[in-house]
Protein backbone atom coordinates (compact mmCIF):
# COMPACT_ATOMS: atom_id res chain seq x y z
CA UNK A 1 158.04 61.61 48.07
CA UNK A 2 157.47 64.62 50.69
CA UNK A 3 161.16 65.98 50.03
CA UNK A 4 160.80 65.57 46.57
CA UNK A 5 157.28 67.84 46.88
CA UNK A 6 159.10 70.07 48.92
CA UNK A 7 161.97 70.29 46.79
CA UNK A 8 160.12 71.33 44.07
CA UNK A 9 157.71 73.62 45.65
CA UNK A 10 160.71 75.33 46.93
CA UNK A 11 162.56 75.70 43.31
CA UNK A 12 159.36 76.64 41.54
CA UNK A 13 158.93 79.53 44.17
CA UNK A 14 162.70 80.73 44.14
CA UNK A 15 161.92 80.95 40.14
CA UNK A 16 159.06 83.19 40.82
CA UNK A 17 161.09 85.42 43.05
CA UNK A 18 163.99 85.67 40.22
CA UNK A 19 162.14 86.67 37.16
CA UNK A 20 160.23 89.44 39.48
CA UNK A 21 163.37 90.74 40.75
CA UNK A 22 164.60 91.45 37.00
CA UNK A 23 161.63 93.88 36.59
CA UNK A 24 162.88 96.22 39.08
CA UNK A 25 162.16 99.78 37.47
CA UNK A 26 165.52 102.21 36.80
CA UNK A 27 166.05 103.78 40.08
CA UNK A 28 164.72 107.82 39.55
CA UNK A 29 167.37 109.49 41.63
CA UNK A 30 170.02 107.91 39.71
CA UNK A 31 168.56 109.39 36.56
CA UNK A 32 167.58 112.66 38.26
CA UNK A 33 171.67 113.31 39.42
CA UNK A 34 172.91 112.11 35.74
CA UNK A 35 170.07 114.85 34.16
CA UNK A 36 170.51 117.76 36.61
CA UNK A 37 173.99 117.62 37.98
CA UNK A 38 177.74 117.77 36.52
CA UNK A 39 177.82 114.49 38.07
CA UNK A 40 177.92 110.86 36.67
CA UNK A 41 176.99 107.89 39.34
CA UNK A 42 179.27 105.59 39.36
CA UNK A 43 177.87 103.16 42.08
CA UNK A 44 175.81 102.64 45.38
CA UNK A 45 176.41 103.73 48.52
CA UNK A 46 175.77 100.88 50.50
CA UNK A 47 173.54 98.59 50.06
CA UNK A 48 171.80 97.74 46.84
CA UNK A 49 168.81 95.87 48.43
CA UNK A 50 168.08 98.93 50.93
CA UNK A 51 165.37 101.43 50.57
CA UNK A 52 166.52 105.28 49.95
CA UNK A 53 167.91 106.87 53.62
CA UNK A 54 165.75 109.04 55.16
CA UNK A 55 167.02 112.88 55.73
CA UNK A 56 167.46 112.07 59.30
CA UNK A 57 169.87 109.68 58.95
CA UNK A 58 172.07 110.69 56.20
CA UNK A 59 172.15 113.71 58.47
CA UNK A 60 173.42 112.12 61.73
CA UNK A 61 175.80 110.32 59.10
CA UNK A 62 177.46 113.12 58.04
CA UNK A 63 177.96 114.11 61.92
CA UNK A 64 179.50 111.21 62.29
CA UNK A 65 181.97 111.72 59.30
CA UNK A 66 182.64 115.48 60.65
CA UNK A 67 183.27 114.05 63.92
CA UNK A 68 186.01 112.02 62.74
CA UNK A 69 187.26 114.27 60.14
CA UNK A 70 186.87 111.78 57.11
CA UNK A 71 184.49 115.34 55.76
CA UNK A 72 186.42 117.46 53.72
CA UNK A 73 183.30 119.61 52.24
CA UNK A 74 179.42 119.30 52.24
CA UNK A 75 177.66 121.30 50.10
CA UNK A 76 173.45 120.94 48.42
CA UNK A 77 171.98 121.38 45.13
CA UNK A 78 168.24 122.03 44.37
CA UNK A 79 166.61 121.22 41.27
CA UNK A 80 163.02 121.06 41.78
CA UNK A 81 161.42 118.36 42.99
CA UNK A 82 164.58 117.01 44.12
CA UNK A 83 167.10 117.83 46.41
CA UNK A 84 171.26 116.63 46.03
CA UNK A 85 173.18 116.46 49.62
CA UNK A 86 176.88 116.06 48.44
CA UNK A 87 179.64 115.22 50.94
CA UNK A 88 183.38 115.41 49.23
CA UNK A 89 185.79 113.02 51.82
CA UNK A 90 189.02 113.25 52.10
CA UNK A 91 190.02 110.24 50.12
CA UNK A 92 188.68 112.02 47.25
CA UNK A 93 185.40 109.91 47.21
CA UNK A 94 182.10 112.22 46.61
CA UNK A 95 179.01 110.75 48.04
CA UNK A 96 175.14 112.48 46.95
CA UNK A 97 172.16 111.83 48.73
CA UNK A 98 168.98 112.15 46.64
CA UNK A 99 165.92 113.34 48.18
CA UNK A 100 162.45 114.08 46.28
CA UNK A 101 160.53 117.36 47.95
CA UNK A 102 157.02 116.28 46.36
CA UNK A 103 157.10 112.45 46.82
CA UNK A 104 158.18 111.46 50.95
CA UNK A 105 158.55 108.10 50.95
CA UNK A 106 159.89 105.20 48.10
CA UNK A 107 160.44 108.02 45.24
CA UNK A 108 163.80 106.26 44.14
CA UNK A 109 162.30 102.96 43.31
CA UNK A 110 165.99 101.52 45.52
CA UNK A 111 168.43 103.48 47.61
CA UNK A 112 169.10 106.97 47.56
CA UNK A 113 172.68 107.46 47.97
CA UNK A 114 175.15 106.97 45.20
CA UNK A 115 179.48 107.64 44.66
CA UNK A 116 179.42 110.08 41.75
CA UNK A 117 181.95 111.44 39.93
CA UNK A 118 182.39 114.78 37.79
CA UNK A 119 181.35 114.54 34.40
């Protein structure tokens, strides 16, 4: 009779933790780079369940790409508040990084860094 509580303590929770996960807002910075770039995201750079990167480390990232010459150009885009960080590779992959200069911390509502494409 335990397992059977258990079992259904744990089912009715997992439920709980499903239909809240479907509310998840529309992440911000993917709107902001389809509104105020030539861009189009096509998908996430990454990992879908990880908070947006912080400047610091999509910083050192790039280093890392220069420093084994997958970069082929960097170049940034301001449109107030926000801030686009895009890195062209050389496979012909574009990567942004979004970054909001009013709002410091979990302005995305999910990660940060997208693939985009040109429109």
């Amino acid at each position: 009779m335990r397992y059977f509580l258990v079992f259904f303590i744990i089912v009715s929770c997992s439920n709980v933790i499903g239909k809240e996960s479907e509310k998840n807002p529309e992440n911000l910075c993917k709107i902001a780079i389809n509104e105020y770039t030539d861009y189009q995201v096509m998908g996430i750079y990454g990992s879908p369940l990880e908070s947006e990167w912080h400047p610091v480390a999509a910083y050192i990232l790039v280093k890392e790409m220069y420093r084994f010459k997958v970069l082929w150009k960097k170049f940034n885009y301001k449109s107030p508040p926000w801030r686009f960080d895009f890195v062209e590779m050389t496979g012909g992959k574009t990567v942004v990084f979004v970054y909001n200069l009013k709002t410091r911390f979990n302005y995305c509502a999910g990660p940060n860094s997208f693939y985009v494409k040109k429109k």
